[in-house]
Protein backbone atom coordinates (compact mmCIF):
# COMPACT_ATOMS: atom_id res chain seq x y z
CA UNK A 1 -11.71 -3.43 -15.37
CA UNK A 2 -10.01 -3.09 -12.32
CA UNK A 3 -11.53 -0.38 -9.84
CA UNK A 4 -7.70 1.07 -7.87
CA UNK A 5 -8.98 2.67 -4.26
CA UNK A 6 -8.54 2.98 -0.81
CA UNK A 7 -6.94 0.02 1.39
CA UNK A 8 -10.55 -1.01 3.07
CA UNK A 9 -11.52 -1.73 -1.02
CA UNK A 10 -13.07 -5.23 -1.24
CA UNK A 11 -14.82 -7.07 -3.34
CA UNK A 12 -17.68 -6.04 -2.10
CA UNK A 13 -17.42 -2.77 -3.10
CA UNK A 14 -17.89 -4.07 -6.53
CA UNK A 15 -20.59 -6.15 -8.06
CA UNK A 16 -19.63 -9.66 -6.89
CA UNK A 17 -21.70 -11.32 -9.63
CA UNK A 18 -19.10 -9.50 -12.34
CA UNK A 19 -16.05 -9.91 -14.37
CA UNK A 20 -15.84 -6.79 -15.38
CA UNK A 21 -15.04 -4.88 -12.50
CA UNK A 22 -12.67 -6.17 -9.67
CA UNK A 23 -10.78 -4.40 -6.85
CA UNK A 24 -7.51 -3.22 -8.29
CA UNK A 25 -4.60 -1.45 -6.52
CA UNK A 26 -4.60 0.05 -2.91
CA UNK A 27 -3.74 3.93 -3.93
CA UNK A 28 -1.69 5.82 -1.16
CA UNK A 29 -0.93 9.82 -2.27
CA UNK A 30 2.01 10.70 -0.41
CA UNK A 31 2.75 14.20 0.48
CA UNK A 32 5.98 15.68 2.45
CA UNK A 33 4.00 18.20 4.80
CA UNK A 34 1.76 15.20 6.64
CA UNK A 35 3.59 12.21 5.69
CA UNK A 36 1.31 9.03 7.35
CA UNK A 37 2.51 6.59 10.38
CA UNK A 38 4.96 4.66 9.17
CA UNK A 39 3.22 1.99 10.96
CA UNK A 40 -0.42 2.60 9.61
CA UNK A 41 1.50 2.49 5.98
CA UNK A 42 3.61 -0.49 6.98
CA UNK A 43 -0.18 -2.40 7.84
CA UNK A 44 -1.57 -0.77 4.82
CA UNK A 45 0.46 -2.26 2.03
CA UNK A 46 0.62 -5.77 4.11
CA UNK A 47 -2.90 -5.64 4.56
CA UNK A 48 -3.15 -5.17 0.75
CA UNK A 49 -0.67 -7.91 -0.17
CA UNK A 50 -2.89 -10.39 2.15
CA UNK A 51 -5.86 -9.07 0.02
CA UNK A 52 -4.13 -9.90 -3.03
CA UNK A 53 -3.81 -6.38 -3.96
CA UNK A 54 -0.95 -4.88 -4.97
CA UNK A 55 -0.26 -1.51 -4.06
CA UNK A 56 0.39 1.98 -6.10
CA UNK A 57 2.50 4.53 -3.71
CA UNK A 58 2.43 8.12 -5.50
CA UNK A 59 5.15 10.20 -4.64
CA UNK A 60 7.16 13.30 -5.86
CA UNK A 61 9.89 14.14 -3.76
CA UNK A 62 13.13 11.87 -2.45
CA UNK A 63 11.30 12.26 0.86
CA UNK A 64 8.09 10.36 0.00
CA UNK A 65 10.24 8.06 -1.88
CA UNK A 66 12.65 6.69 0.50
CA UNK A 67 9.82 6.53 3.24
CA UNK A 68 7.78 4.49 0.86
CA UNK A 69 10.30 2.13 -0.23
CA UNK A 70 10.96 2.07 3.45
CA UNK A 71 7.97 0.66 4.34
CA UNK A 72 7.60 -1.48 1.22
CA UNK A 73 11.01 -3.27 2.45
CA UNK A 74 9.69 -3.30 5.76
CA UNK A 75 6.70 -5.07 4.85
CA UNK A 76 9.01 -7.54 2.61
CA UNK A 77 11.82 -8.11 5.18
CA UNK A 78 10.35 -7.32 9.01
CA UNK A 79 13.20 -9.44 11.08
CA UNK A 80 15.88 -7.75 8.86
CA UNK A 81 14.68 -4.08 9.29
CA UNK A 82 14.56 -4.39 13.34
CA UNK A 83 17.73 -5.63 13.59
CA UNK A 84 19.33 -2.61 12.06
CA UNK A 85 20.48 -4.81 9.06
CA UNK A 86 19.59 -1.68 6.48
């Protein structure tokens, strides 16, 4: 079973001795009206990916969308993004 949580979830969080129960994904809830740094997010999902975690953004609106797939592209192609090449 995999146990989804906050970015700072590690394995030892869980019991280290099991199987059962390992660190899943890094949840982030989204929401339009206090949207997060879009460089705490940008460290959040690459702190996840160097964890080996993947990451599950929730989001409703185009808003949260486009910011998160934003940062997930940021995250994915850094040089690319700062040179204006979006």
């Amino acid at each position: 079973m995999r146990l989804s949580g906050r970015p700072e979830l590690t394995r030892a969080d869980t019991d280290k001795n099991s199987t059962r129960l390992v660190p899943g994904e890094t949840k982030i809830h989204l929401h339009d009206s206090s949207l997060p740094d879009f460089s705490k997010l940008v460290d959040d999902i690459a702190g996840s990916h160097d964890g080996n975690r993947n990451v599950a953004i929730y989001c409703v609106t185009e808003v949260e969308l486009v910011f998160s797939l934003s940062a997930c592209r940021f995250v994915e192609f850094p040089r690319e993004y700062d040179s204006g090449g979006w």
